[in-house]
PDB file of N, CA and C in Angstrom:
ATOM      1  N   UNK A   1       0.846  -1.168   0.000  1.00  0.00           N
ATOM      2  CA  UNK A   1       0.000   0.000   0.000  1.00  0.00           C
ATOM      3  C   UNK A   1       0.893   1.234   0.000  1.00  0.00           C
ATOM      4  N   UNK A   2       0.883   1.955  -0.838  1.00  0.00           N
ATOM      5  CA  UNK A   2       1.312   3.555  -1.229  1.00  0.00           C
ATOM      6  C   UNK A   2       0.631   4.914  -0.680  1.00  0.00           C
ATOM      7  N   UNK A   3       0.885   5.278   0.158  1.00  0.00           N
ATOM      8  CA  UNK A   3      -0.048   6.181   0.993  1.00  0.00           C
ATOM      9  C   UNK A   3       0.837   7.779   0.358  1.00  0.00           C
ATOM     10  N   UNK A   4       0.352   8.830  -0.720  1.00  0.00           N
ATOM     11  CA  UNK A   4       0.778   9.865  -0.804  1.00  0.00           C
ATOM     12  C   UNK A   4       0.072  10.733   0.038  1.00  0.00           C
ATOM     13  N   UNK A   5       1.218  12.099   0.241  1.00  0.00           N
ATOM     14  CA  UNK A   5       0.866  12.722   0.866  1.00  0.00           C
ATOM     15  C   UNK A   5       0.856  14.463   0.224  1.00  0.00           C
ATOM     16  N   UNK A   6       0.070  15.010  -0.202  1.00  0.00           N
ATOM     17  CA  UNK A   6       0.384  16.302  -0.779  1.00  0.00           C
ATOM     18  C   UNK A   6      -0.374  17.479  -0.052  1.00  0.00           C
ATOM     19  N   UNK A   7       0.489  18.633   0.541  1.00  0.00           N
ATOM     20  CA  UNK A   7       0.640  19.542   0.889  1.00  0.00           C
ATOM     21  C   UNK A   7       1.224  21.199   0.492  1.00  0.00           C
ATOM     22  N   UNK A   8       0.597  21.916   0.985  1.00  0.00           N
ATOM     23  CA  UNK A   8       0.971  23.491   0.137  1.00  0.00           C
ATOM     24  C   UNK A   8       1.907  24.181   1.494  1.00  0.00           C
ATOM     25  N   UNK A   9       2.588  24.007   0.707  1.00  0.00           N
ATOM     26  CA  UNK A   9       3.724  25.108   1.973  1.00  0.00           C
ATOM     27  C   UNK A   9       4.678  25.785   1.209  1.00  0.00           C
ATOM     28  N   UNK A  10       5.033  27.033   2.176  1.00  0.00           N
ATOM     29  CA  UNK A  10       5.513  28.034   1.268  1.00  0.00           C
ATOM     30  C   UNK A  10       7.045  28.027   1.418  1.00  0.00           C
ATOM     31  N   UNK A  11       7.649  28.561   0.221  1.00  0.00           N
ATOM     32  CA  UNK A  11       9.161  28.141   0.239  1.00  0.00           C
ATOM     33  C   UNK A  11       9.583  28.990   1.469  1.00  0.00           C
ATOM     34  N   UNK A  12       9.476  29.421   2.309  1.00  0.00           N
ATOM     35  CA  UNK A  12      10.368  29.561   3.408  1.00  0.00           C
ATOM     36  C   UNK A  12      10.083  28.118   3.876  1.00  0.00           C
ATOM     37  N   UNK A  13       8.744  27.749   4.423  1.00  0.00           N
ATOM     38  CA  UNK A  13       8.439  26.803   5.516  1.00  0.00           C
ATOM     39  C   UNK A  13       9.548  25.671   4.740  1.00  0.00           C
ATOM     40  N   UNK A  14       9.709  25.393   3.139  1.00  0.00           N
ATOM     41  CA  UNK A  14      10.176  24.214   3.012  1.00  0.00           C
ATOM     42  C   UNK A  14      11.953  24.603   3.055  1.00  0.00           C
ATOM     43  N   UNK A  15      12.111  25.502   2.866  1.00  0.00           N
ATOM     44  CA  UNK A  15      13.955  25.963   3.236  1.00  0.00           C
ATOM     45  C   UNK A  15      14.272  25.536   4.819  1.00  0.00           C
ATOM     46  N   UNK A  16      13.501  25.820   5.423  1.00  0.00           N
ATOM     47  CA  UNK A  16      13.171  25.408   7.113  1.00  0.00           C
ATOM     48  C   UNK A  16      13.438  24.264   6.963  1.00  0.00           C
ATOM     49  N   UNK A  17      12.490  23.384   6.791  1.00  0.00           N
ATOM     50  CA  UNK A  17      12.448  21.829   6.850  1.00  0.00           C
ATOM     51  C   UNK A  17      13.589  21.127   6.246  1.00  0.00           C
ATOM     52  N   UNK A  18      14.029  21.331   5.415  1.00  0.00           N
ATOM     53  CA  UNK A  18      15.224  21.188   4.289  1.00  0.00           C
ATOM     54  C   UNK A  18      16.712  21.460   5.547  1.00  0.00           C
ATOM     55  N   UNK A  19      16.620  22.485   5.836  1.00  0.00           N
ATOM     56  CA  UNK A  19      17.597  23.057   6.953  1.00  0.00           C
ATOM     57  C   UNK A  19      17.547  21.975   7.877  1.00  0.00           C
ATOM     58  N   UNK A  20      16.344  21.623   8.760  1.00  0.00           N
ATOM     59  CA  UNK A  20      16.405  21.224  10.160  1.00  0.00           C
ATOM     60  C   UNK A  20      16.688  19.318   9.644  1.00  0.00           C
ATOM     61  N   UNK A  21      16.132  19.047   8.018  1.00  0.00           N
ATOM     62  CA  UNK A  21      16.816  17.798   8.123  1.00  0.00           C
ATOM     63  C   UNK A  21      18.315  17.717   7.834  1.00  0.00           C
ATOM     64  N   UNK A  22      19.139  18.810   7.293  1.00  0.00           N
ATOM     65  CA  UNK A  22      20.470  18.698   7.237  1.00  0.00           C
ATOM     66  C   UNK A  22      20.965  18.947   8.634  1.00  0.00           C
ATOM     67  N   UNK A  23      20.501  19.235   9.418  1.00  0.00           N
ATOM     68  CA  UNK A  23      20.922  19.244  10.980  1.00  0.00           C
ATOM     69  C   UNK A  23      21.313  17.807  11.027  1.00  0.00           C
ATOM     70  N   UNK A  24      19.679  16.999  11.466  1.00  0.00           N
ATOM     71  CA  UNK A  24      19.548  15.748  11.950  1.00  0.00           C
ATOM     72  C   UNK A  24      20.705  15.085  10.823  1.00  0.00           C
ATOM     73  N   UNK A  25      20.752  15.099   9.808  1.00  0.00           N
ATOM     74  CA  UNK A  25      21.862  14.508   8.904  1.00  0.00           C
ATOM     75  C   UNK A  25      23.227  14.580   9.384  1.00  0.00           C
ATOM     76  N   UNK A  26      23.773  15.454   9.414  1.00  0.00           N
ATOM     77  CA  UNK A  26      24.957  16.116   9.663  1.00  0.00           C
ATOM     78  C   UNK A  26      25.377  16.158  11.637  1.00  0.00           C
ATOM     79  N   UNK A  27      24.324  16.325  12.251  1.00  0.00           N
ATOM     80  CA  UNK A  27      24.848  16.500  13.610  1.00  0.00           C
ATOM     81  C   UNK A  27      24.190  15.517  14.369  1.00  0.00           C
ATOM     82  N   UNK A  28      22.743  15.207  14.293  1.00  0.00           N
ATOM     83  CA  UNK A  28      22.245  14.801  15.070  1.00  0.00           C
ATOM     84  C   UNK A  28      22.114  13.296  15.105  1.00  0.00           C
ATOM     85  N   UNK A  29      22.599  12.624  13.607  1.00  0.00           N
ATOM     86  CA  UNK A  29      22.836  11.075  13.498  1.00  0.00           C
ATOM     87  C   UNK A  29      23.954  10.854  14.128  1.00  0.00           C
ATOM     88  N   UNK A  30      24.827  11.681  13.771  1.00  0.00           N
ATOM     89  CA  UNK A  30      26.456  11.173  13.868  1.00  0.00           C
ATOM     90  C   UNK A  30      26.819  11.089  15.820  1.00  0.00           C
ATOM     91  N   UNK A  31      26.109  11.918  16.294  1.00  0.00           N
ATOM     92  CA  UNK A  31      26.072  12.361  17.646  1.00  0.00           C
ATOM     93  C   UNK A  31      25.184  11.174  18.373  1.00  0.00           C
ATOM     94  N   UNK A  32      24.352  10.490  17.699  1.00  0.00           N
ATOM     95  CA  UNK A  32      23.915   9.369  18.376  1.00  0.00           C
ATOM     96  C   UNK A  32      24.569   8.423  18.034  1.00  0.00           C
ATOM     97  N   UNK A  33      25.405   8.110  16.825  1.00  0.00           N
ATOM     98  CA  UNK A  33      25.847   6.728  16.605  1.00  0.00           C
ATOM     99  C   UNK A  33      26.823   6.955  17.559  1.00  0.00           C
ATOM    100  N   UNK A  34      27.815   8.398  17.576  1.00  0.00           N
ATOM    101  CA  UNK A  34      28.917   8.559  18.576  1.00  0.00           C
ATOM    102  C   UNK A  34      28.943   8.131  19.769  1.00  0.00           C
ATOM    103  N   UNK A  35      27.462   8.302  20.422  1.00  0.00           N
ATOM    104  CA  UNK A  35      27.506   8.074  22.030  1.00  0.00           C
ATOM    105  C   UNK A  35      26.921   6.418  22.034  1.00  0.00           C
ATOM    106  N   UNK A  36      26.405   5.727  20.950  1.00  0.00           N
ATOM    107  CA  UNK A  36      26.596   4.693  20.971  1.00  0.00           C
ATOM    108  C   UNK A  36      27.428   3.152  20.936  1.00  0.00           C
ATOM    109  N   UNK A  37      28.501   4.078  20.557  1.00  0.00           N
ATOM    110  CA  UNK A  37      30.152   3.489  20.581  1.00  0.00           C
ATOM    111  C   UNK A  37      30.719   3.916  22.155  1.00  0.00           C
ATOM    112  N   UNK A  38      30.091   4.318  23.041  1.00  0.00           N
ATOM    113  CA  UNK A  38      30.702   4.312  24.080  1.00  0.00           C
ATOM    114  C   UNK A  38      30.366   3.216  25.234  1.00  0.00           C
ATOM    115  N   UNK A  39      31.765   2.396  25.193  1.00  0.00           N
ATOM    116  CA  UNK A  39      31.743   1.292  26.098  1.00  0.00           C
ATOM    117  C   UNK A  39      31.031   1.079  27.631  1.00  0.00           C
ATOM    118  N   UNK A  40      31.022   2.658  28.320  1.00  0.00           N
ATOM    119  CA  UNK A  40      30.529   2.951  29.365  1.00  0.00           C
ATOM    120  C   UNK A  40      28.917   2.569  29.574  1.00  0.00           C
ATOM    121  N   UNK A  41      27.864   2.445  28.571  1.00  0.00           N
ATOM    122  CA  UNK A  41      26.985   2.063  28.709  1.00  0.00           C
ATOM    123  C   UNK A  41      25.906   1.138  28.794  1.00  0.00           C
ATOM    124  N   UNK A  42      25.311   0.812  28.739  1.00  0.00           N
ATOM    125  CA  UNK A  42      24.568  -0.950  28.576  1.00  0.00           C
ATOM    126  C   UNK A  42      24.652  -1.267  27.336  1.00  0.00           C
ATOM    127  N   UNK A  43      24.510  -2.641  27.031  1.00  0.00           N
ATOM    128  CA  UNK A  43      24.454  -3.000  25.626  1.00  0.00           C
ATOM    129  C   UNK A  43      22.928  -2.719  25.077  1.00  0.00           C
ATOM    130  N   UNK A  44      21.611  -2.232  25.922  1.00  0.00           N
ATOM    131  CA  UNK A  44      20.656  -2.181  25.059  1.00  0.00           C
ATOM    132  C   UNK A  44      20.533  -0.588  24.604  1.00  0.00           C
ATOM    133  N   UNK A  45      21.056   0.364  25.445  1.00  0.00           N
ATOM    134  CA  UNK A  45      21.197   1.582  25.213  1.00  0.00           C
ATOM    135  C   UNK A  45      21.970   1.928  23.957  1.00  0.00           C
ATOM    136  N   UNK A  46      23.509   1.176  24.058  1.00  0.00           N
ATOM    137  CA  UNK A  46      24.037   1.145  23.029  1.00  0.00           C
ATOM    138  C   UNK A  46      23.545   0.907  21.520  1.00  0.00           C
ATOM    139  N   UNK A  47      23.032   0.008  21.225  1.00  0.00           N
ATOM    140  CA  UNK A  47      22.239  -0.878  20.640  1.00  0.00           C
ATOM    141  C   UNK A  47      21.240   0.014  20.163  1.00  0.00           C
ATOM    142  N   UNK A  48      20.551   0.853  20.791  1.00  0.00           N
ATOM    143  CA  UNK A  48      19.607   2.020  20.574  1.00  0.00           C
ATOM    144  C   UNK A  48      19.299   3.132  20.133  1.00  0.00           C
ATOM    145  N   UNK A  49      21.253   3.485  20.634  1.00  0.00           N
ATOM    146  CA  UNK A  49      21.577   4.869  20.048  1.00  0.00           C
ATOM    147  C   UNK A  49      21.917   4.683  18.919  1.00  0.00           C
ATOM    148  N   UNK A  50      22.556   3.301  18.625  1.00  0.00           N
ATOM    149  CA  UNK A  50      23.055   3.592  17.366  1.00  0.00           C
ATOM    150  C   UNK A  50      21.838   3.135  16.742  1.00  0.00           C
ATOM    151  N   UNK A  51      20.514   2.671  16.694  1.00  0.00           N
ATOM    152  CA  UNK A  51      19.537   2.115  15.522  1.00  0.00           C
ATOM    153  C   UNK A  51      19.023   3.409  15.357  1.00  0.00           C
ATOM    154  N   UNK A  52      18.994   4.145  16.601  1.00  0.00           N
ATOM    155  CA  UNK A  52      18.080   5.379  16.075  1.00  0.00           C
ATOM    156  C   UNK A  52      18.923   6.509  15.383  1.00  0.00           C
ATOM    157  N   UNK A  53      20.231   6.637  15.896  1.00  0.00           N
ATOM    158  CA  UNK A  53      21.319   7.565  14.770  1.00  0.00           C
ATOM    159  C   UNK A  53      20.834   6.961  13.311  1.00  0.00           C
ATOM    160  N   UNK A  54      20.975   5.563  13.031  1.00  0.00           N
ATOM    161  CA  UNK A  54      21.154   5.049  11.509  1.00  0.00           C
ATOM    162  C   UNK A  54      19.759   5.384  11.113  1.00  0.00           C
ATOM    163  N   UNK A  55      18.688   5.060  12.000  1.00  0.00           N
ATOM    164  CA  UNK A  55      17.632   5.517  11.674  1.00  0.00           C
ATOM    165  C   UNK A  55      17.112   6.406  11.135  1.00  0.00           C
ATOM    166  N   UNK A  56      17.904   7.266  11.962  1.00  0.00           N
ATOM    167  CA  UNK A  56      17.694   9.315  11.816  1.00  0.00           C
ATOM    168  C   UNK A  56      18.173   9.906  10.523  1.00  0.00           C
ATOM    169  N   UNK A  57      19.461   9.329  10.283  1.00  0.00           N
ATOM    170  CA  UNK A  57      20.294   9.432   8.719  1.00  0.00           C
ATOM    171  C   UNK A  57      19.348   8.911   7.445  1.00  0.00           C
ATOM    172  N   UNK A  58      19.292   7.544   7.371  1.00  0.00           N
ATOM    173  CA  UNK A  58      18.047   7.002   6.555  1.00  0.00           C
ATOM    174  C   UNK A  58      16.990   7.899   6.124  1.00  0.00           C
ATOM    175  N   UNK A  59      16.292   8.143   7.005  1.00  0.00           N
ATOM    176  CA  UNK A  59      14.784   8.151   7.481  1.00  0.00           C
ATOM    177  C   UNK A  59      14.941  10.171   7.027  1.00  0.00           C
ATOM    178  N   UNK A  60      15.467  10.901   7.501  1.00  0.00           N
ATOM    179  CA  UNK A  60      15.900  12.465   6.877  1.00  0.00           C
ATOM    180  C   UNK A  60      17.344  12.561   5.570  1.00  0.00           C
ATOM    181  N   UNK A  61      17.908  11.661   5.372  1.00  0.00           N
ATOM    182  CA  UNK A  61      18.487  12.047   4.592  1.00  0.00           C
ATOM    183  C   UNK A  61      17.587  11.358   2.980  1.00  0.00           C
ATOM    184  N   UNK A  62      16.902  10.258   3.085  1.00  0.00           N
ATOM    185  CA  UNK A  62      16.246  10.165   2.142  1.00  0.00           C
ATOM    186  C   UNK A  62      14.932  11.164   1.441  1.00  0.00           C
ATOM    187  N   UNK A  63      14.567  11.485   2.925  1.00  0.00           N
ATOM    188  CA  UNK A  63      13.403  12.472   2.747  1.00  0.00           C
ATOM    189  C   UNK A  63      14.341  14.133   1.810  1.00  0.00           C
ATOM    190  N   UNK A  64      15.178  14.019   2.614  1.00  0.00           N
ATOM    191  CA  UNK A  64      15.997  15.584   2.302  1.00  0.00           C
ATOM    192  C   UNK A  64      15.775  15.388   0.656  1.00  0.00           C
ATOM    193  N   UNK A  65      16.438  14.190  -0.262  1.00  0.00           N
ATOM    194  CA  UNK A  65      17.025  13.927  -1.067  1.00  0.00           C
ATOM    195  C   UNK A  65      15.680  14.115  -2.411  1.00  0.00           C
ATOM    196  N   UNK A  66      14.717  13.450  -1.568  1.00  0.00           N
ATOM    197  CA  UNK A  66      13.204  13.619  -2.667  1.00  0.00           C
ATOM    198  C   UNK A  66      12.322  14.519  -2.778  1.00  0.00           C
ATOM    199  N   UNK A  67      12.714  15.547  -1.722  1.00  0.00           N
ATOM    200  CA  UNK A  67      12.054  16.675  -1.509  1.00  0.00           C
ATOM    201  C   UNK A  67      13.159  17.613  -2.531  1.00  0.00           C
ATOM    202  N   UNK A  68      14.616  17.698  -2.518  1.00  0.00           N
ATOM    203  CA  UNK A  68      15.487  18.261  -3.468  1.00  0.00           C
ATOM    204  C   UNK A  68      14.827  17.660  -5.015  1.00  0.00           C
ATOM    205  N   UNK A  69      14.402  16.587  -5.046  1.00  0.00           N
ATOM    206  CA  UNK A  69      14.175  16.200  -6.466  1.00  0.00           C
ATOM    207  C   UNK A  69      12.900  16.689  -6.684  1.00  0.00           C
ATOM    208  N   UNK A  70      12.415  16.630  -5.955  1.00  0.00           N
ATOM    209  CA  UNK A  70      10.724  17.511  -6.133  1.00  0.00           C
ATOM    210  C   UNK A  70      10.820  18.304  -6.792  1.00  0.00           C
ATOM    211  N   UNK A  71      11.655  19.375  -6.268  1.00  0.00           N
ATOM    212  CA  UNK A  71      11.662  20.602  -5.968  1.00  0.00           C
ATOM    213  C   UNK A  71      12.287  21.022  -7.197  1.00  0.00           C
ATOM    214  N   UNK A  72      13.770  20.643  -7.263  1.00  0.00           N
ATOM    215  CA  UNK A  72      14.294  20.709  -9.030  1.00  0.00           C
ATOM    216  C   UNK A  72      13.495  19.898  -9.993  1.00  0.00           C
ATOM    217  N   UNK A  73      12.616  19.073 -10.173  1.00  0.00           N
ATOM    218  CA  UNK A  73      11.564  19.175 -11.326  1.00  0.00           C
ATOM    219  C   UNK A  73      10.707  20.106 -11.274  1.00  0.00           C
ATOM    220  N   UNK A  74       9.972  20.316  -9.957  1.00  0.00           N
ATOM    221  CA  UNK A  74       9.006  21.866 -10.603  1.00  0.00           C
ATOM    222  C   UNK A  74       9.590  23.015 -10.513  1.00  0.00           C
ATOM    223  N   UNK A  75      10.811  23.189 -10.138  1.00  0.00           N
ATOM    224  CA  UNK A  75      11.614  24.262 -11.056  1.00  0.00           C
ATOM    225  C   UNK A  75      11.680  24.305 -12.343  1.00  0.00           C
ATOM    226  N   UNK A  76      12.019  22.765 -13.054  1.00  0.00           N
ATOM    227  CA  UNK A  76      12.474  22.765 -14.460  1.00  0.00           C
ATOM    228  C   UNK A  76      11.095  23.313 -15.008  1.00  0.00           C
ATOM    229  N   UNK A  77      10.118  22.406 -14.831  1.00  0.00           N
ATOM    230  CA  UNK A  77       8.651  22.291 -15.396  1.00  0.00           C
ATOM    231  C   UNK A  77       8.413  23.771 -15.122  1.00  0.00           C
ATOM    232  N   UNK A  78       8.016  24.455 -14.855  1.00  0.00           N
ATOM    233  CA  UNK A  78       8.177  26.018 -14.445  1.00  0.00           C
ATOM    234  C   UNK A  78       8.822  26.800 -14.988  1.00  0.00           C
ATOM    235  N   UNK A  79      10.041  26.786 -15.515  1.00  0.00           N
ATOM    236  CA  UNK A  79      10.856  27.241 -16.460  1.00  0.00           C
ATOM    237  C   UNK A  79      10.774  27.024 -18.196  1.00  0.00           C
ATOM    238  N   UNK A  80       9.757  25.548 -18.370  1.00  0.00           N
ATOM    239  CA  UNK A  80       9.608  25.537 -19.689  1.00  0.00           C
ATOM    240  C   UNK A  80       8.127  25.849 -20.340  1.00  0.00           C
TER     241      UNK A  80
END
């Protein structure tokens, strides 16, 4: 099952969103897989931080990536 989702938001709101997933990309995965490599903690914590870092990367960097492709086709389409 294919569940789309279409919404009107205005290019600030989506420069925002675009922004706050290159955060989670860039700082906020790497910062959980980091503290999940630390020996000091339980193995299920461990185990946790890092599914949800890989998670977080996945899960916003794919989104980042199709929302950029969106976005440069109805640029193009718009331009011709």
């Amino acid at each position: 099952m294919k569940i789309a989702e279409t919404r009107l938001e205005t290019v600030e709101e989506f420069q925002k969103s675009q922004a706050i997933r290159l955060i989670d990309i860039f700082m906020i995965a790497p910062i959980l897989v980091l503290a999940g490599t630390k020996k000091e903690l339980s193995p299920a914590l461990r185990i946790g931080l890092l599914a949800i870092g890989v998670a977080t990367f996945i899960y916003n960097g794919r989104n980042f990536l199709k929302n950029y492709q969106d976005d440069k086709t109805e640029s193009d389409n718009s331009k011709s």
